[in-house]
PDB file of N, CA and C in Angstrom:
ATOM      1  N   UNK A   1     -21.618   8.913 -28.530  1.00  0.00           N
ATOM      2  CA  UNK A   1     -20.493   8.850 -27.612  1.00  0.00           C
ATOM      3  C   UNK A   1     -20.349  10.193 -26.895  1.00  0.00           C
ATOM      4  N   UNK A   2     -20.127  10.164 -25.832  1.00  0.00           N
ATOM      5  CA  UNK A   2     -19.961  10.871 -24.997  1.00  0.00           C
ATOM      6  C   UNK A   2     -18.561  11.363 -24.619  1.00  0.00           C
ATOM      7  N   UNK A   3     -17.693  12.607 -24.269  1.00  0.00           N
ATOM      8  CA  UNK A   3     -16.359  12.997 -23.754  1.00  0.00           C
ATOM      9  C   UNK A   3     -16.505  13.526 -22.644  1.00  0.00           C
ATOM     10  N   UNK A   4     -15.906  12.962 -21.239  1.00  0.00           N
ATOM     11  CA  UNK A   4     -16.606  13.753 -20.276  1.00  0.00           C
ATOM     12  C   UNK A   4     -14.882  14.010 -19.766  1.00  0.00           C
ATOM     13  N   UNK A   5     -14.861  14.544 -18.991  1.00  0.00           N
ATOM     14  CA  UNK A   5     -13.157  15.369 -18.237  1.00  0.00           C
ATOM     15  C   UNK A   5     -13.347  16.174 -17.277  1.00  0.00           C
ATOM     16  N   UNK A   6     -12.701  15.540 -15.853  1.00  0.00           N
ATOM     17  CA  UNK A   6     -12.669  16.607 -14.689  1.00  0.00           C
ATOM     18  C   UNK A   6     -12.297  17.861 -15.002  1.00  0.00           C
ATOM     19  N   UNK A   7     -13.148  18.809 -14.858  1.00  0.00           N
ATOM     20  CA  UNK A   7     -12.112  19.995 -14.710  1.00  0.00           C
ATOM     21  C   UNK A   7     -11.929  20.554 -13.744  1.00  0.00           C
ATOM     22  N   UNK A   8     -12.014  20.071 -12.734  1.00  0.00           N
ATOM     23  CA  UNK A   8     -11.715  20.775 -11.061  1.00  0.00           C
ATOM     24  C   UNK A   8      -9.909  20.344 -11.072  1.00  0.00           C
ATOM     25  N   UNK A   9      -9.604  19.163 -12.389  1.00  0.00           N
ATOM     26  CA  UNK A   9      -8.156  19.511 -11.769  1.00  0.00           C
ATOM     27  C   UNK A   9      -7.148  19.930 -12.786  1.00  0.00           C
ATOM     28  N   UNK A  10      -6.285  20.209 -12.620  1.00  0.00           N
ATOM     29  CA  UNK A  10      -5.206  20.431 -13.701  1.00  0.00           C
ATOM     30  C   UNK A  10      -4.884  19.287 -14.807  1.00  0.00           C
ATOM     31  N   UNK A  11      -5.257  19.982 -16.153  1.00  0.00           N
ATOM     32  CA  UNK A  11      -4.955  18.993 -16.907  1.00  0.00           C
ATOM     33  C   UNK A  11      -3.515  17.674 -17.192  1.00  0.00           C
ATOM     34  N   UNK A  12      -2.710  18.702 -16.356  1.00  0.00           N
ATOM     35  CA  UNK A  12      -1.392  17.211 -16.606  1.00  0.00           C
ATOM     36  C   UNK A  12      -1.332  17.298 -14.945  1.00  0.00           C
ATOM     37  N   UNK A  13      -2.282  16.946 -14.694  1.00  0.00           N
ATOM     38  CA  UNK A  13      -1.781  16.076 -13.306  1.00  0.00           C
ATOM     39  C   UNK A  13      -1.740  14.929 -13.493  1.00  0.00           C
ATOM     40  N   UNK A  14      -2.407  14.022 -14.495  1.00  0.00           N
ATOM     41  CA  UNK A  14      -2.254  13.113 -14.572  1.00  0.00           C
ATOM     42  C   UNK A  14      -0.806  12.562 -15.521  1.00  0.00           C
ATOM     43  N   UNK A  15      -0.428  13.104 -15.753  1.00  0.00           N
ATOM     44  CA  UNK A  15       0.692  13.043 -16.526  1.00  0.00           C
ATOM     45  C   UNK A  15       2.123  13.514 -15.201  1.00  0.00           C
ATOM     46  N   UNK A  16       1.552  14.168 -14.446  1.00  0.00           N
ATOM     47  CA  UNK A  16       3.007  14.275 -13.303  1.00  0.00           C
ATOM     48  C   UNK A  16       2.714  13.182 -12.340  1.00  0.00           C
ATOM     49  N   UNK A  17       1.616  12.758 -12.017  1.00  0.00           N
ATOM     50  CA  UNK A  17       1.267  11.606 -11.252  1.00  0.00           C
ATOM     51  C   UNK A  17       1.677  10.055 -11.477  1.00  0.00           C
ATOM     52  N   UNK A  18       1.723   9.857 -12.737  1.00  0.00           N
ATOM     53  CA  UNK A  18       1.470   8.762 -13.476  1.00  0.00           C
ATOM     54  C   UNK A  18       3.422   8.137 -13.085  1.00  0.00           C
ATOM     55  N   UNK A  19       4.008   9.527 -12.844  1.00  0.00           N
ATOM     56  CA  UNK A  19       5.517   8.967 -12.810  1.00  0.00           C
ATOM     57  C   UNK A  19       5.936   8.708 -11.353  1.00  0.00           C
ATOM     58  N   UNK A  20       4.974   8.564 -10.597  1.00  0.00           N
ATOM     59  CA  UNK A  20       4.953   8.878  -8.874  1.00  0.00           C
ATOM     60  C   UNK A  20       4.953   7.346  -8.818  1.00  0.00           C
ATOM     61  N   UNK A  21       5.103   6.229  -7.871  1.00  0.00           N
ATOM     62  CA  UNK A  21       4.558   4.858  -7.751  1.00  0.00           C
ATOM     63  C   UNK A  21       3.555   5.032  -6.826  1.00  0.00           C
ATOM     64  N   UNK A  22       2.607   4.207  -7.348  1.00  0.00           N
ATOM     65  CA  UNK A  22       1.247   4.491  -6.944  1.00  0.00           C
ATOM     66  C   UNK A  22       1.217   3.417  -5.567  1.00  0.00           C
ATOM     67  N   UNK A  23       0.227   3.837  -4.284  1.00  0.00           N
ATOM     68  CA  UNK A  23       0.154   3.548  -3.502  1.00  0.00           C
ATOM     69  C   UNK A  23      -0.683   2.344  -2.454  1.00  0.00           C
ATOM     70  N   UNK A  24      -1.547   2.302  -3.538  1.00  0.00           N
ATOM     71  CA  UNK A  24      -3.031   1.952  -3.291  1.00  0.00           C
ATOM     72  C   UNK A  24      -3.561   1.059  -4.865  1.00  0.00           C
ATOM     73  N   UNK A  25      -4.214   0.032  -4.596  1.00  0.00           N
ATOM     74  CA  UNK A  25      -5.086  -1.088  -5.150  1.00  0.00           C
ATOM     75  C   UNK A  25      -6.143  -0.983  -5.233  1.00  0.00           C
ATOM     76  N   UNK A  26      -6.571  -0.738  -6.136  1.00  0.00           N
ATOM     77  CA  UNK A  26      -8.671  -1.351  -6.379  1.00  0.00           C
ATOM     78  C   UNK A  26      -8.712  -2.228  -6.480  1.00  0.00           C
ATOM     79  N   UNK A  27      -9.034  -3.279  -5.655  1.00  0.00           N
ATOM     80  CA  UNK A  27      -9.718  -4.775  -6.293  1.00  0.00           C
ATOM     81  C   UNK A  27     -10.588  -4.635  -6.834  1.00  0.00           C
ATOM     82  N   UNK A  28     -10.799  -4.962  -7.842  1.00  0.00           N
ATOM     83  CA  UNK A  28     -12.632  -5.027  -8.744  1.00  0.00           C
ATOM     84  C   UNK A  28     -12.768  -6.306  -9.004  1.00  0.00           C
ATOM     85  N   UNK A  29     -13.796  -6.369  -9.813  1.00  0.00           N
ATOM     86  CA  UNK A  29     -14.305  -7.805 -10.736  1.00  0.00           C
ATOM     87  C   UNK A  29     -13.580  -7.866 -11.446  1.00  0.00           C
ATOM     88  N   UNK A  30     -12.637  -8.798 -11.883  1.00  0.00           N
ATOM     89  CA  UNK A  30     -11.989  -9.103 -13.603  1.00  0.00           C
ATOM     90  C   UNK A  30     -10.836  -8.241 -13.206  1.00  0.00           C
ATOM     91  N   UNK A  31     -10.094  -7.864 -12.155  1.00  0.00           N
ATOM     92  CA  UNK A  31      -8.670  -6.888 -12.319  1.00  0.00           C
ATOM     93  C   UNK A  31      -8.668  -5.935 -11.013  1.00  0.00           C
ATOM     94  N   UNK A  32      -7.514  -5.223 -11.332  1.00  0.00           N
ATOM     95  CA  UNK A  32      -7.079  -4.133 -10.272  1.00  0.00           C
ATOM     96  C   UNK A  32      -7.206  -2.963 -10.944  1.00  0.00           C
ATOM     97  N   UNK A  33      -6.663  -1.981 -10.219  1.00  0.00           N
ATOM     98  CA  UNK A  33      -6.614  -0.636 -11.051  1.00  0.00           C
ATOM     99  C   UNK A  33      -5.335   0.148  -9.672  1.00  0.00           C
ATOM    100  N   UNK A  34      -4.468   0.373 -10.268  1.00  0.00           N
ATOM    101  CA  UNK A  34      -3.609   1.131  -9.583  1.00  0.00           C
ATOM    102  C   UNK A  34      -3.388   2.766  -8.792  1.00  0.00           C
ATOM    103  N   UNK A  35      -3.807   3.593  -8.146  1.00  0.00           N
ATOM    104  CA  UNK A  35      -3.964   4.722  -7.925  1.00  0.00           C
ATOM    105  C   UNK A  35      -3.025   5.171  -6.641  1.00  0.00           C
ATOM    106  N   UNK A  36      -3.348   6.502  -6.411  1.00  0.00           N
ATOM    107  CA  UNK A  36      -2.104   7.255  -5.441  1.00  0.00           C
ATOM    108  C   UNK A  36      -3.589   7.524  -4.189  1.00  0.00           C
ATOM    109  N   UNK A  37      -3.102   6.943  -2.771  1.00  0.00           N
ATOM    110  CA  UNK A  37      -4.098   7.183  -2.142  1.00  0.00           C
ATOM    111  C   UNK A  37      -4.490   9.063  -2.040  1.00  0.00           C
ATOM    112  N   UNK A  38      -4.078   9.920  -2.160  1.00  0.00           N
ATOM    113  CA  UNK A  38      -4.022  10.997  -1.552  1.00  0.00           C
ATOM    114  C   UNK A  38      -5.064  11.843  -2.962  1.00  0.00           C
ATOM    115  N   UNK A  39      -4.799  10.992  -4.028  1.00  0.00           N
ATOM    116  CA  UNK A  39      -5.964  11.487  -5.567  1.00  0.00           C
ATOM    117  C   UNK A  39      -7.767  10.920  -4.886  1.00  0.00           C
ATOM    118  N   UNK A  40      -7.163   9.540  -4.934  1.00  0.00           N
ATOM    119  CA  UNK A  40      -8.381   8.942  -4.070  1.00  0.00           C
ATOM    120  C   UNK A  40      -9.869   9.810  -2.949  1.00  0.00           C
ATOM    121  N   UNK A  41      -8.608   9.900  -2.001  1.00  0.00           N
ATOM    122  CA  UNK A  41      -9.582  10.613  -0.690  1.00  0.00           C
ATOM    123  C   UNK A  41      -9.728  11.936  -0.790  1.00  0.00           C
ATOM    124  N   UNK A  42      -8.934  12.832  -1.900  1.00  0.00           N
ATOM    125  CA  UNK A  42      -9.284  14.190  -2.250  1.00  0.00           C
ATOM    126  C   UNK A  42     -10.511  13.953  -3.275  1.00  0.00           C
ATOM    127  N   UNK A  43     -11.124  13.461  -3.704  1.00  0.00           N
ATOM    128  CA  UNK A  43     -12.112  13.549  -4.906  1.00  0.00           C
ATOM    129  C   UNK A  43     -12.852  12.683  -4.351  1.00  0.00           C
ATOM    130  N   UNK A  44     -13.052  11.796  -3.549  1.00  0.00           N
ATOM    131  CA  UNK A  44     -13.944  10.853  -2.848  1.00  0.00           C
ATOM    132  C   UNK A  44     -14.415  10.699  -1.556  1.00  0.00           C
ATOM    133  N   UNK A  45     -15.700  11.015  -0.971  1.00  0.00           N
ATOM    134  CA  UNK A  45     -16.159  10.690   0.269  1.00  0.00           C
ATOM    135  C   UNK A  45     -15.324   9.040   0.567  1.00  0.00           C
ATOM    136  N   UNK A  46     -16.425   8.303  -0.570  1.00  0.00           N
ATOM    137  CA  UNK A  46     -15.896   6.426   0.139  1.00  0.00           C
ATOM    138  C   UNK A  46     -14.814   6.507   0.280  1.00  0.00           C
ATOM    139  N   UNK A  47     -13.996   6.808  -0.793  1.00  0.00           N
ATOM    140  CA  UNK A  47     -12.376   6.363  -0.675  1.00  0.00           C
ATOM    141  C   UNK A  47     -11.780   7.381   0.468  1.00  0.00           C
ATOM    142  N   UNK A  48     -11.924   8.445   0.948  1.00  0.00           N
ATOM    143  CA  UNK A  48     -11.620   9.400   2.280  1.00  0.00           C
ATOM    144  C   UNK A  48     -11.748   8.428   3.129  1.00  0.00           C
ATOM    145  N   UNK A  49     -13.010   7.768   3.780  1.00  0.00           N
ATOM    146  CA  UNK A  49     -13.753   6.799   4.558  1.00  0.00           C
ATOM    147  C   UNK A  49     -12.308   5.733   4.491  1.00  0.00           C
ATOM    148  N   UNK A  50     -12.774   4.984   3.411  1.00  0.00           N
ATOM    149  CA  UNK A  50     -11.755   3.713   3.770  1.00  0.00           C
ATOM    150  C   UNK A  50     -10.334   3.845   3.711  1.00  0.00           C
ATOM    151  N   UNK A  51      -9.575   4.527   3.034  1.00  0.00           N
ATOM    152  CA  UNK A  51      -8.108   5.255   3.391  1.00  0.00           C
ATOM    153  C   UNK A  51      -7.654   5.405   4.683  1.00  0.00           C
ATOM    154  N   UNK A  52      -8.559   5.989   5.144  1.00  0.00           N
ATOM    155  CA  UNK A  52      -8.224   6.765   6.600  1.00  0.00           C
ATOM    156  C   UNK A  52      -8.496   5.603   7.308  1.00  0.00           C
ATOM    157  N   UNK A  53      -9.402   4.483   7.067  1.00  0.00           N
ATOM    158  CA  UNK A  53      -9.147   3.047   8.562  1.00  0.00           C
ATOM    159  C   UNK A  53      -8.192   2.291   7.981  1.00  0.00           C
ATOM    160  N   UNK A  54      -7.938   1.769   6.842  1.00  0.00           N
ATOM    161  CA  UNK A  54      -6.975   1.423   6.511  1.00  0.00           C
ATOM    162  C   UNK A  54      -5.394   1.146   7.219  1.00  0.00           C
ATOM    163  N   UNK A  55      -5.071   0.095   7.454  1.00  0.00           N
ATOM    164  CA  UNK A  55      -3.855   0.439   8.376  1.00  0.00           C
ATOM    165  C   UNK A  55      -2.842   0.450   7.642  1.00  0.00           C
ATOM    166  N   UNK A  56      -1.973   0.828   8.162  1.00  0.00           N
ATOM    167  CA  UNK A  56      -0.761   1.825   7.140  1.00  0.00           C
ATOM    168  C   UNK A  56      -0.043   0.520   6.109  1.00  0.00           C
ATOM    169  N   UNK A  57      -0.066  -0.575   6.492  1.00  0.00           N
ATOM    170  CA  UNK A  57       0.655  -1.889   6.077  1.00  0.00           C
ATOM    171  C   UNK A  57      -0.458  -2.198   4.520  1.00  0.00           C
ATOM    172  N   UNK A  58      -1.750  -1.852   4.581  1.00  0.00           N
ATOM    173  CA  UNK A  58      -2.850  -2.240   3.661  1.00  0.00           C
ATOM    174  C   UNK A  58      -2.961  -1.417   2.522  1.00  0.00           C
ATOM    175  N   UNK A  59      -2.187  -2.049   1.380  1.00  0.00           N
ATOM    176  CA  UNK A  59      -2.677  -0.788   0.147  1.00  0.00           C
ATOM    177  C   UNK A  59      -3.560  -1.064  -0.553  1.00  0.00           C
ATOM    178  N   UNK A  60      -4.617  -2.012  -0.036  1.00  0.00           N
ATOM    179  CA  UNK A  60      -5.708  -2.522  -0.810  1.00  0.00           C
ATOM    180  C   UNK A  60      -7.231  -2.555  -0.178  1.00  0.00           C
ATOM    181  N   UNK A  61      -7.957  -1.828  -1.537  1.00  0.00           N
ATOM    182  CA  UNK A  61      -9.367  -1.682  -1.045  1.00  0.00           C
ATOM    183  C   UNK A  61      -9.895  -2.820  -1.990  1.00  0.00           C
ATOM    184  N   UNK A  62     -10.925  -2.662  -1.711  1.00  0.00           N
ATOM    185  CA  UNK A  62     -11.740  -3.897  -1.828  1.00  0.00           C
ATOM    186  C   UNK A  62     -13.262  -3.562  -2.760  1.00  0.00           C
ATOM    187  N   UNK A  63     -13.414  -3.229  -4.376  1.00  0.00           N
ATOM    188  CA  UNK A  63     -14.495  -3.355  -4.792  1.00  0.00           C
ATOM    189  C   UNK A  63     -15.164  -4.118  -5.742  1.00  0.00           C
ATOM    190  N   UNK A  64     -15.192  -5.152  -5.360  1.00  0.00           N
ATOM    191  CA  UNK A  64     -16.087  -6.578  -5.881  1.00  0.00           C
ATOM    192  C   UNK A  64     -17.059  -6.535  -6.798  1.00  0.00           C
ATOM    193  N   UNK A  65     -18.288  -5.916  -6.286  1.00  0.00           N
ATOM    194  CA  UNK A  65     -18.923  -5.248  -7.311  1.00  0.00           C
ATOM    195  C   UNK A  65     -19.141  -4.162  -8.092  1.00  0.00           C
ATOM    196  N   UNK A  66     -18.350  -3.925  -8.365  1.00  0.00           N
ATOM    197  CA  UNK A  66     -17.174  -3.240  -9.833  1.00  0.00           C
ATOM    198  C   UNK A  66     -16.896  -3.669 -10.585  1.00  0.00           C
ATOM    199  N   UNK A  67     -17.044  -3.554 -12.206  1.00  0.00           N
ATOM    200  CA  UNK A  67     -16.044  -4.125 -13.228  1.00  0.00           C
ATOM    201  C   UNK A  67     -14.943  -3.461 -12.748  1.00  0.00           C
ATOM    202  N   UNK A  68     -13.318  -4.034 -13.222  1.00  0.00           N
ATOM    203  CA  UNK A  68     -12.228  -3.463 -13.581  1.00  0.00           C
ATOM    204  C   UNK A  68     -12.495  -2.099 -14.504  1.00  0.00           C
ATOM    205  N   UNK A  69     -12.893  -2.096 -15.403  1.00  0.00           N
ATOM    206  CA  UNK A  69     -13.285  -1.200 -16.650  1.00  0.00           C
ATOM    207  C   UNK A  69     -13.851   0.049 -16.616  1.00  0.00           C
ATOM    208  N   UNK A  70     -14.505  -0.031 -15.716  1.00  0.00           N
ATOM    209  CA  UNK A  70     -15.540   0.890 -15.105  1.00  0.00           C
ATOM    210  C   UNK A  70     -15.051   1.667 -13.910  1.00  0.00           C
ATOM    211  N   UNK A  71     -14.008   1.144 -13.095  1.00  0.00           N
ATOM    212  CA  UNK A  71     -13.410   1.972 -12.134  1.00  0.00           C
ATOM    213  C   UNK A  71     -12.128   2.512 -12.753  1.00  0.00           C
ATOM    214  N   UNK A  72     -11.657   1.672 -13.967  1.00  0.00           N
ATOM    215  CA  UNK A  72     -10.698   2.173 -14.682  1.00  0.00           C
ATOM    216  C   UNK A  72     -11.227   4.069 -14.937  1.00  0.00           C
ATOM    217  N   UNK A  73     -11.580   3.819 -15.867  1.00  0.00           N
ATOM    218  CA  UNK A  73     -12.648   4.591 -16.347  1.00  0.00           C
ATOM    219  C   UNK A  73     -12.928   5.590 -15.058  1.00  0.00           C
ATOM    220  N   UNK A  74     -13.366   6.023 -14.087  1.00  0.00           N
ATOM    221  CA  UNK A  74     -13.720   6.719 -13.262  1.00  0.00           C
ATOM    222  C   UNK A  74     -11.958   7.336 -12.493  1.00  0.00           C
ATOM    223  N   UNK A  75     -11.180   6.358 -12.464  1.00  0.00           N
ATOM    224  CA  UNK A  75      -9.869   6.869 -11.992  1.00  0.00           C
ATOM    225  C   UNK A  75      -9.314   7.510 -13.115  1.00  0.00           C
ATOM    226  N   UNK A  76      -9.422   6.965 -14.292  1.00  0.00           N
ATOM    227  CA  UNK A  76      -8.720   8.132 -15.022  1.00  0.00           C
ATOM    228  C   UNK A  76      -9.389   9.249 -15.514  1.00  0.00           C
ATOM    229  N   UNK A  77     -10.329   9.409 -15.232  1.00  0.00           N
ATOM    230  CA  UNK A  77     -11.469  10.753 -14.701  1.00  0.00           C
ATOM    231  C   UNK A  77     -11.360  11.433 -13.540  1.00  0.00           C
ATOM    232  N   UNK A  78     -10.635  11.242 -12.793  1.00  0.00           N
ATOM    233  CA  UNK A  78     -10.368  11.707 -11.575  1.00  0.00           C
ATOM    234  C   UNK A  78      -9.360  12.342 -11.906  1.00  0.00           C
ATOM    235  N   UNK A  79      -8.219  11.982 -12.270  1.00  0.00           N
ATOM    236  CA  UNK A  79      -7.028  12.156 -12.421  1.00  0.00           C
ATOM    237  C   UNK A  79      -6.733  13.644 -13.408  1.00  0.00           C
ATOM    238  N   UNK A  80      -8.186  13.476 -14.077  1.00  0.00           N
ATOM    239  CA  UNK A  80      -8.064  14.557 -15.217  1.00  0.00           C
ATOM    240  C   UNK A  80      -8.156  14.194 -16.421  1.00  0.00           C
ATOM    241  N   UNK A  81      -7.898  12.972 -17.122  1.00  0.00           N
ATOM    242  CA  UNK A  81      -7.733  12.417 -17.998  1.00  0.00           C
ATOM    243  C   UNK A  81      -9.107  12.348 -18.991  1.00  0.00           C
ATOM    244  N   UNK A  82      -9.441  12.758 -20.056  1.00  0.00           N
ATOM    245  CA  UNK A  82     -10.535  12.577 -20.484  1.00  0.00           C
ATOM    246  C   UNK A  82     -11.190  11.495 -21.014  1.00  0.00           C
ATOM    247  N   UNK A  83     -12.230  11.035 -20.486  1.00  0.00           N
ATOM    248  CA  UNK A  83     -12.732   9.656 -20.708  1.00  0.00           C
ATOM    249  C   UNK A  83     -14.166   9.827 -22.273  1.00  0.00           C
ATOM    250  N   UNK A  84     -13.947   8.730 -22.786  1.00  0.00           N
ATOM    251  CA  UNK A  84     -14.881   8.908 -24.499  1.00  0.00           C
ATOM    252  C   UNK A  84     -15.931   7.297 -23.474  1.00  0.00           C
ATOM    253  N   UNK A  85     -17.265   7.694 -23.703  1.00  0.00           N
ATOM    254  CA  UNK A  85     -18.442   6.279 -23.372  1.00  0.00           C
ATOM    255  C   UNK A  85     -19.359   6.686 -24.017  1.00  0.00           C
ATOM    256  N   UNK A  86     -20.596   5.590 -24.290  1.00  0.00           N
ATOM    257  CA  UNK A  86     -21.458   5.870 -25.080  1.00  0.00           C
ATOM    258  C   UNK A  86     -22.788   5.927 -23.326  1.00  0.00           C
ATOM    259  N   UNK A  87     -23.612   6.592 -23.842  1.00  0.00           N
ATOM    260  CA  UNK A  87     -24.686   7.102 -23.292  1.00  0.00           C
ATOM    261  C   UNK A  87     -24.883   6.229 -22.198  1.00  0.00           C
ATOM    262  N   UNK A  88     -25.451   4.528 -22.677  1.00  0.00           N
ATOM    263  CA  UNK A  88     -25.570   3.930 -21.014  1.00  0.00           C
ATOM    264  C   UNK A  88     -24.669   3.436 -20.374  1.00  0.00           C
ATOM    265  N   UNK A  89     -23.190   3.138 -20.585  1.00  0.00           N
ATOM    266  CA  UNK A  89     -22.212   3.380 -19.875  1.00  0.00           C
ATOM    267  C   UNK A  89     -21.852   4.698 -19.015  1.00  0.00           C
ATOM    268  N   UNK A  90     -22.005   5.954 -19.709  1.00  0.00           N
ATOM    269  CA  UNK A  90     -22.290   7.175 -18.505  1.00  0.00           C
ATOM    270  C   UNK A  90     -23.262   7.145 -17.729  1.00  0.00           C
ATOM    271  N   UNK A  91     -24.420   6.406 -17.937  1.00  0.00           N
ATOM    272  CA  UNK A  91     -25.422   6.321 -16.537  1.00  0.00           C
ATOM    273  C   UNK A  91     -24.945   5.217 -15.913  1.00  0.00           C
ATOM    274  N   UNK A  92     -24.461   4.494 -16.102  1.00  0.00           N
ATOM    275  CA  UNK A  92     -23.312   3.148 -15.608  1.00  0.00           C
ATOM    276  C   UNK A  92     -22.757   3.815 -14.471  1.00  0.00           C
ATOM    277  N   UNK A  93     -21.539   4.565 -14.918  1.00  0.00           N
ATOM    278  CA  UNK A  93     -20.555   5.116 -14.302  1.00  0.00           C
ATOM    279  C   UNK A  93     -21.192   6.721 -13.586  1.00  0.00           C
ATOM    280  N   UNK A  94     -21.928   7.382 -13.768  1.00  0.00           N
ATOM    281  CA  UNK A  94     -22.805   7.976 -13.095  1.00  0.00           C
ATOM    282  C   UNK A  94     -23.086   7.328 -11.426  1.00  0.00           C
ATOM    283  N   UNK A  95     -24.069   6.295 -11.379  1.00  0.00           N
ATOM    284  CA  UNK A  95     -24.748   5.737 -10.578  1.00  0.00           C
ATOM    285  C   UNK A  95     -23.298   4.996  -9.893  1.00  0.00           C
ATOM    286  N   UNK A  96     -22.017   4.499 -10.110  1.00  0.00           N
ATOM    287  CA  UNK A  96     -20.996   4.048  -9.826  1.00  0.00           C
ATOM    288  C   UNK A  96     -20.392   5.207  -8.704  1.00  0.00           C
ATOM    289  N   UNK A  97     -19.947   6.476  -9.826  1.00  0.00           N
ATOM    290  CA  UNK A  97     -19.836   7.569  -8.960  1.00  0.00           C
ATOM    291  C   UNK A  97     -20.383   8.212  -8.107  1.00  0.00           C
ATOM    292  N   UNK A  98     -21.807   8.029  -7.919  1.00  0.00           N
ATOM    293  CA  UNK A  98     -22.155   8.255  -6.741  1.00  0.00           C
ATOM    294  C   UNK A  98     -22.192   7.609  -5.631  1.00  0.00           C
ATOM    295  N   UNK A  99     -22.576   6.125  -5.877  1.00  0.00           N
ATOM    296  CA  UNK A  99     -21.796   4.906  -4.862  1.00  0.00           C
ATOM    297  C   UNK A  99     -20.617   5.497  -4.130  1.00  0.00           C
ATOM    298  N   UNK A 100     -19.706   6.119  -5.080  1.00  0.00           N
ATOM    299  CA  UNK A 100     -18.202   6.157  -4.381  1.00  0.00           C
ATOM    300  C   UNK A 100     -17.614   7.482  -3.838  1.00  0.00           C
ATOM    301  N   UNK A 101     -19.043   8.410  -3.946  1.00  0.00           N
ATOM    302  CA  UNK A 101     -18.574   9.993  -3.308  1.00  0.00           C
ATOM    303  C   UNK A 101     -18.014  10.653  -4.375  1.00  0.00           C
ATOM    304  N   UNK A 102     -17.926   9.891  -5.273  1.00  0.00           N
ATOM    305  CA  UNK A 102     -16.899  11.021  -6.758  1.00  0.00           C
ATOM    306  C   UNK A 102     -17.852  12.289  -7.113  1.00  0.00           C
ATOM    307  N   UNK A 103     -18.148  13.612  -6.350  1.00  0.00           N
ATOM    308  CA  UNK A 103     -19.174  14.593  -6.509  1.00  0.00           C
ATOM    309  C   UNK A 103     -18.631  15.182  -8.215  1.00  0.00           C
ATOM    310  N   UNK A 104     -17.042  15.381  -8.309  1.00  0.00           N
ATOM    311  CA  UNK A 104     -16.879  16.207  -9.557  1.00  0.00           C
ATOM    312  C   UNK A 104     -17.697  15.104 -10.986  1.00  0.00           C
ATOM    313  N   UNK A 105     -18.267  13.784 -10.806  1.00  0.00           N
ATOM    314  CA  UNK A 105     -18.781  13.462 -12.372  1.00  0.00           C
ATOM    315  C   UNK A 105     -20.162  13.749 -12.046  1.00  0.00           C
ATOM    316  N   UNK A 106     -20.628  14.672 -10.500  1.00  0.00           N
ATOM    317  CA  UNK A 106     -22.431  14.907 -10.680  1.00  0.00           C
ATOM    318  C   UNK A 106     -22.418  15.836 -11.918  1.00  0.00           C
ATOM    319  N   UNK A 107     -21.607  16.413 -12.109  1.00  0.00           N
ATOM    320  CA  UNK A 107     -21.545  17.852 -13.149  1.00  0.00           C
ATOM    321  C   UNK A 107     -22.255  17.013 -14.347  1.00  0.00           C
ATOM    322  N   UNK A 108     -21.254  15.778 -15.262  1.00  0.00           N
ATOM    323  CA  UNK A 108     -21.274  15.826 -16.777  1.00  0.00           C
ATOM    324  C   UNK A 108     -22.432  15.465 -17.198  1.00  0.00           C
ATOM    325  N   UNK A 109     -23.896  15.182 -15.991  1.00  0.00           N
ATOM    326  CA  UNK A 109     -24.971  15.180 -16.767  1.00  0.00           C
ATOM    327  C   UNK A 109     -25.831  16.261 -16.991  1.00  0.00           C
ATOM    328  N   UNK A 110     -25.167  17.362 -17.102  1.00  0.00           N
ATOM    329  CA  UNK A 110     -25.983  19.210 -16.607  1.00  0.00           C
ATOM    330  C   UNK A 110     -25.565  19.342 -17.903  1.00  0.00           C
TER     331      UNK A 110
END
């Protein structure tokens, strides 16, 4: 098993965030995942990209081929939150994060 954790951000951001109402929708496979657009497009090329066409009425993106679980997992890695996976789930979510511009998880395979 693996522990991987952003550290580009402050450890209780996710803990001052979490009390904010979140703005923005992941659609995935099997579920949603709730997030604040402005965490999103700071830590993400894609999500920068689709935020910004997004029209102001739309709090929902759209990723289909996604588990729920797995973007779970990558947002609360973003956020700061430390995420526990076993080995091919981090090349899972690796190859996920790069799909989605997330540059801070190129680090946890160094």
């Amino acid at each position: 098993m693996f522990t991987v954790r952003n550290n580009s951000v402050r450890s209780d951001m996710f803990e001052q965030m979490k009390s904010l109402p979140t703005d923005c929708i992941l659609v995935c496979r099997y579920g949603n995942v709730a997030a604040h657009r402005l965490v999103l497009s700071s830590t993400s090329s894609f999500f920068m990209a689709n935020i910004t066409q997004l029209p102001t009425s739309s709090n929902r993106i759209f990723l289909p081929q996604f588990d729920v679980q797995d973007i779970q997992v990558l947002v609360d890695f973003i956020y700061g939150r430390a995420v526990t996976v076993d080995y091919d789930r981090l090349l899972k979510l690796v190859g996920i994060a790069q799909d989605l511009g997330i540059t801070a998880f190129d680090t946890v395979m160094y």
